[in-house]
N, C-alpha and C. Protein backbone atom coordinates (compact mmCIF):
# COMPACT_ATOMS: atom_id res chain seq x y z
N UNK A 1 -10.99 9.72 27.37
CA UNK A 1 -12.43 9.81 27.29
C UNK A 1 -13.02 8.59 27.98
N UNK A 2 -14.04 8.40 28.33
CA UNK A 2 -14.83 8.13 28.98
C UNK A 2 -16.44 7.30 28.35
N UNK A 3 -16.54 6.17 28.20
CA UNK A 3 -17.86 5.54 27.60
C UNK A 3 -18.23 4.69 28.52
N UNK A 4 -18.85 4.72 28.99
CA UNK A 4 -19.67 3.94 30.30
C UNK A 4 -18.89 3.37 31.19
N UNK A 5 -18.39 2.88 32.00
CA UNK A 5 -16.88 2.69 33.02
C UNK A 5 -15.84 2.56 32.38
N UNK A 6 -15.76 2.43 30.98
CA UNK A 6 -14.30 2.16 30.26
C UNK A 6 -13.42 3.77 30.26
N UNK A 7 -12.50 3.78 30.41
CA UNK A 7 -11.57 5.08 29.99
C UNK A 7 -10.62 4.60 28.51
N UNK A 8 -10.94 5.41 27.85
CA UNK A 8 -9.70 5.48 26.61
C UNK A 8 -8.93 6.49 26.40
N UNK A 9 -7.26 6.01 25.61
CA UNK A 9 -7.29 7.42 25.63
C UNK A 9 -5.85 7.05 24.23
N UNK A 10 -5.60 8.21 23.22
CA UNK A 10 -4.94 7.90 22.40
C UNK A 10 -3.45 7.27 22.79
N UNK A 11 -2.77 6.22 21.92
CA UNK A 11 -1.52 5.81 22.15
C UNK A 11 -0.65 7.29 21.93
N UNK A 12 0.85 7.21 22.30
CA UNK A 12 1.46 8.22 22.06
C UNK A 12 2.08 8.54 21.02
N UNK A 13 1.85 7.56 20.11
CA UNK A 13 2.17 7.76 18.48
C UNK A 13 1.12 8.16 17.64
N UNK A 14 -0.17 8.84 18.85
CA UNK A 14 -1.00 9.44 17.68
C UNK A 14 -0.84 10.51 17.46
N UNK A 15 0.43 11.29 18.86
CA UNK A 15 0.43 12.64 18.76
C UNK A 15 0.57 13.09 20.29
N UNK A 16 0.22 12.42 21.09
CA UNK A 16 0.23 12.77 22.31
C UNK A 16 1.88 12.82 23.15
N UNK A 17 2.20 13.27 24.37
CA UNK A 17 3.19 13.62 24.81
C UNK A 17 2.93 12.30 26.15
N UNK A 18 4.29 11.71 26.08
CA UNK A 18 3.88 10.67 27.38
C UNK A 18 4.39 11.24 28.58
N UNK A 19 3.64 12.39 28.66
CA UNK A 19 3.63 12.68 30.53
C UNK A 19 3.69 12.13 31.56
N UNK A 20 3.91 13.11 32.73
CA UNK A 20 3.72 11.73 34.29
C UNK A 20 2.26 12.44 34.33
N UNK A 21 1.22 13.01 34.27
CA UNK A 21 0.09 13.32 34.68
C UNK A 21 -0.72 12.30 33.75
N UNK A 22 -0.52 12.19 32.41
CA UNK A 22 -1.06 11.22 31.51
C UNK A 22 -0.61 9.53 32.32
N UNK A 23 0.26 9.76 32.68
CA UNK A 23 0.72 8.21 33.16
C UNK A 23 0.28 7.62 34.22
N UNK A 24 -0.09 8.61 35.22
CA UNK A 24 -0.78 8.77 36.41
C UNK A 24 -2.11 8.63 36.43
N UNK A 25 -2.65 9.13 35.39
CA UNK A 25 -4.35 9.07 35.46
C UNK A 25 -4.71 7.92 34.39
N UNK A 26 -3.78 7.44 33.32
CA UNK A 26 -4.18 5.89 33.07
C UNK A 26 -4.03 5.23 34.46
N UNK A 27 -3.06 4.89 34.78
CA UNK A 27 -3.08 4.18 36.29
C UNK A 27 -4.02 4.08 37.03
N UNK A 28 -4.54 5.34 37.53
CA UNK A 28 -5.63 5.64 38.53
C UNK A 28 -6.83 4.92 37.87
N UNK A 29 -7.22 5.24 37.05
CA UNK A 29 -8.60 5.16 36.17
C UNK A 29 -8.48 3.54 35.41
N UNK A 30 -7.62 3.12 35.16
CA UNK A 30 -6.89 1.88 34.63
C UNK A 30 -7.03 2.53 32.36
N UNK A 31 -7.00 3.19 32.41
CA UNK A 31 -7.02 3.90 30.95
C UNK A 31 -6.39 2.68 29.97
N UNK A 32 -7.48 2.38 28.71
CA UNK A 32 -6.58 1.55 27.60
C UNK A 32 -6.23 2.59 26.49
N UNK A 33 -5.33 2.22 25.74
CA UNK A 33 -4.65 3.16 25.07
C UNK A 33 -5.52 2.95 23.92
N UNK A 34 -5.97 3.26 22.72
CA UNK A 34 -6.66 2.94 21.45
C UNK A 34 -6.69 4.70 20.49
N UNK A 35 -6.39 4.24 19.45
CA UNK A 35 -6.68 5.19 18.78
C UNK A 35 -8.64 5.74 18.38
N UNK A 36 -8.29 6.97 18.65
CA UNK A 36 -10.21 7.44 18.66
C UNK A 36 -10.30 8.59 17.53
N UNK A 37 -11.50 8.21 17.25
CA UNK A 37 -12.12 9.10 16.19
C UNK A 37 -12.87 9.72 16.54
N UNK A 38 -13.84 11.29 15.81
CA UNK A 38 -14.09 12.10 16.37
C UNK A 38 -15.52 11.62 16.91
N UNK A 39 -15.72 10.15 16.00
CA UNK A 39 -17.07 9.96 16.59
C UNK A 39 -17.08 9.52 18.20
N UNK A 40 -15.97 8.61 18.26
CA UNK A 40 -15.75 8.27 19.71
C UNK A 40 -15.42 9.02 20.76
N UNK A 41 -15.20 10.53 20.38
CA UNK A 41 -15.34 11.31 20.89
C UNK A 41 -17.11 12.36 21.12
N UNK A 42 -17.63 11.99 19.87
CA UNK A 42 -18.74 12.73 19.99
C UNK A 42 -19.65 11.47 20.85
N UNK A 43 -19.73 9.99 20.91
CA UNK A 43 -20.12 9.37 22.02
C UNK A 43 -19.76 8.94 22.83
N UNK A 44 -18.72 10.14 23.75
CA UNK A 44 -18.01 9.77 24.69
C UNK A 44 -18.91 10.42 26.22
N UNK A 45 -18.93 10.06 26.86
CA UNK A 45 -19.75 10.02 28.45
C UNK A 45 -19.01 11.35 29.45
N UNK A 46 -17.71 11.13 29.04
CA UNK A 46 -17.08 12.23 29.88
C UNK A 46 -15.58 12.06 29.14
N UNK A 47 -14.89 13.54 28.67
CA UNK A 47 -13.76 14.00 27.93
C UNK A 47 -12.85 14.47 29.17
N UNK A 48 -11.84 14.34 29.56
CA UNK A 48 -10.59 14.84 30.61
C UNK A 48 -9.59 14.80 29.54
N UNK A 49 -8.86 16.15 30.24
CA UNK A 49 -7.55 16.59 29.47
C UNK A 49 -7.24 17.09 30.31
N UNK A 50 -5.70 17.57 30.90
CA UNK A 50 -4.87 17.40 31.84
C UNK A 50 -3.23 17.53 31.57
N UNK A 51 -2.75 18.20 32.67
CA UNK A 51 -0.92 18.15 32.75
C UNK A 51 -1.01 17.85 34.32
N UNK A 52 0.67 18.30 34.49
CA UNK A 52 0.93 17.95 36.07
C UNK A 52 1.07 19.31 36.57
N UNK A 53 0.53 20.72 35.70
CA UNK A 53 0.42 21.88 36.59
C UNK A 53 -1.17 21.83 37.07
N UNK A 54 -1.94 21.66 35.73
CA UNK A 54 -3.37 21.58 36.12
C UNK A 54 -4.15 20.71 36.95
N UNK A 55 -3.44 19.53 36.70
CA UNK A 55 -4.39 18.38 36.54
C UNK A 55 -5.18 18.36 35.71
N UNK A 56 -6.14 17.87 36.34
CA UNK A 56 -7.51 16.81 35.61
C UNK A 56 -8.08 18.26 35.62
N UNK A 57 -8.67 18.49 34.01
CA UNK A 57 -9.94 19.24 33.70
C UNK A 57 -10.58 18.62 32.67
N UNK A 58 -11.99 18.83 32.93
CA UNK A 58 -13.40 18.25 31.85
C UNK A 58 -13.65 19.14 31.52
N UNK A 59 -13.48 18.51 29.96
CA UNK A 59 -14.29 19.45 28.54
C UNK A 59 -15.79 19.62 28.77
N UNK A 60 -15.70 20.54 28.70
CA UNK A 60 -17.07 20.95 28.95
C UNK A 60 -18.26 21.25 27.32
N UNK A 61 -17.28 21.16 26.18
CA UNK A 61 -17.83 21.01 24.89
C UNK A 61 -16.93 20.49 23.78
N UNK A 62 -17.29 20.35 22.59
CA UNK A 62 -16.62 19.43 21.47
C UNK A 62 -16.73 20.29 20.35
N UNK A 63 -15.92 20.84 19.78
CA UNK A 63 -16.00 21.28 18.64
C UNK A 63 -15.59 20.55 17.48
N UNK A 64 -16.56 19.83 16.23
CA UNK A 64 -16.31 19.15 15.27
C UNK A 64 -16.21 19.98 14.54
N UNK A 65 -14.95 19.28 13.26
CA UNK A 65 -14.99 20.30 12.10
C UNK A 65 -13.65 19.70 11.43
N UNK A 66 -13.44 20.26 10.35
CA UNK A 66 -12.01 20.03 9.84
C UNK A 66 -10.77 20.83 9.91
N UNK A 67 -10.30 21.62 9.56
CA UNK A 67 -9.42 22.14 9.36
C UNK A 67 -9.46 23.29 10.10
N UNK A 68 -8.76 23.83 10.84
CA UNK A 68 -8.74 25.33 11.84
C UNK A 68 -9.29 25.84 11.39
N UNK A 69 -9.30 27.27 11.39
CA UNK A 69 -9.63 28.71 10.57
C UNK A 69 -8.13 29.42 11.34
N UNK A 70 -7.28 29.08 11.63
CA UNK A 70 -5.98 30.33 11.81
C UNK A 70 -6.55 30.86 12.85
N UNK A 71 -7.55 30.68 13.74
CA UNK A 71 -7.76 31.63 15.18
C UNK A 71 -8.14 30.67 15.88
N UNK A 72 -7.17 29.53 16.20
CA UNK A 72 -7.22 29.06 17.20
C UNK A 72 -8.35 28.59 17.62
N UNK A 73 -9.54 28.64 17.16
CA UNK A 73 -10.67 28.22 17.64
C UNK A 73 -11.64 27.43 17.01
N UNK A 74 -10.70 26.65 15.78
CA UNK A 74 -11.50 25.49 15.17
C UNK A 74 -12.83 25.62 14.21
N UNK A 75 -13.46 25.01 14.05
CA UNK A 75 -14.67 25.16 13.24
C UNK A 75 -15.49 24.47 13.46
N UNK A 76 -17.00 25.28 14.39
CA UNK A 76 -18.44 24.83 14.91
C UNK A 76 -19.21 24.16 13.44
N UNK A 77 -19.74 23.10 13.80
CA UNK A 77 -20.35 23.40 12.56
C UNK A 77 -22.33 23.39 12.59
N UNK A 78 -22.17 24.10 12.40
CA UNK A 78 -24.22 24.30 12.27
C UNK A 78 -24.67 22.54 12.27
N UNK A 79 -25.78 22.71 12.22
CA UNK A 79 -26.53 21.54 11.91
C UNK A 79 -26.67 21.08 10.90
N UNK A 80 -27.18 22.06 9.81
CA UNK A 80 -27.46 21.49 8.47
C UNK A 80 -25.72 21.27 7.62
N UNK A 81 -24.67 22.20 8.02
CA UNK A 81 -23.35 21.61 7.59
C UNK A 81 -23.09 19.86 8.04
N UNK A 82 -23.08 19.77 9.30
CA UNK A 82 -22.62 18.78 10.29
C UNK A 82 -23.55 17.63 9.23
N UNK A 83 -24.83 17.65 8.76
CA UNK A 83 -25.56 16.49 8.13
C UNK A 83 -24.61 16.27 6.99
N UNK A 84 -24.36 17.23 6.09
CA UNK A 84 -24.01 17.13 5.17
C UNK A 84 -22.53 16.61 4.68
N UNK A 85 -21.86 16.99 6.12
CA UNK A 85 -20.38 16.16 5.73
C UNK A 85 -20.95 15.07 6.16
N UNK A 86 -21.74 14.54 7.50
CA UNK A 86 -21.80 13.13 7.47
C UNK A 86 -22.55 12.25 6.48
N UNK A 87 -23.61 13.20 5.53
CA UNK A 87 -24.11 12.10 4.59
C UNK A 87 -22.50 12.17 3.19
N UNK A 88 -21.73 13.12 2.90
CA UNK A 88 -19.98 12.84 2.20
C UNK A 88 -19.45 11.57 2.85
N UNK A 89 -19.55 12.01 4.03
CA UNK A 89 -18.61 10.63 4.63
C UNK A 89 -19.23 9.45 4.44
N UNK A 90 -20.09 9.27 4.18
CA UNK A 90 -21.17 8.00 4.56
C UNK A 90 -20.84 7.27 3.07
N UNK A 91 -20.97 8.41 2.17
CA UNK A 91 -20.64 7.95 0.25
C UNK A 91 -19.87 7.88 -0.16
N UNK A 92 -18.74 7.93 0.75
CA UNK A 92 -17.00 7.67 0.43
C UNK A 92 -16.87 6.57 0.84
N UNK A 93 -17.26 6.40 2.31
CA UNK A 93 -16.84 4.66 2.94
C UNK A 93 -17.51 4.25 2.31
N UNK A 94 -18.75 3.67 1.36
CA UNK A 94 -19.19 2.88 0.52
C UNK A 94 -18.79 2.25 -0.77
């Protein structure tokens, strides 16, 4: 990901696979490794994800949420949900 000229992108013990396309485009881009959260993802400038068949493709959207639903396609969450886990989250870290 991407926040104003910086590139980040998770270490490979967060889960990630240490590819040559991943290895290649830290290089290029000079990428620091850091573990990210979904917020640093929701204020991220520009998202790339990538192999060495595709290359480089940009996310073109973010789906927040928790837990799948079993079809592969994650969980949108409305507006008035999305407030409401962040005012949970807000009264837990306190």
């Amino acid at each position: 990901m991407r926040r104003g000229e910086e590139w980040l992108t998770p270490p490979v013990g967060d889960g990630l696979l240490p590819g040559i396309w991943r290895a290649h485009f830290m290089a290029e881009v000079g990428a620091i490794e850091r573990s990210l959260t979904r917020e640093d993802l929701a204020a991220a400038d520009e998202i790339v994800i990538g192999n060495s068949v595709r290359g480089s493709v940009r996310v073109g959207g973010l789906v927040v949420g928790g837990e799948g639903d079993g079809n592969g396609k994650g969980n949108r969450m409305d507006g008035e949900r999305r407030q409401r886990g962040q005012q949970e989250e807000r009264r837990e870290q306190s």
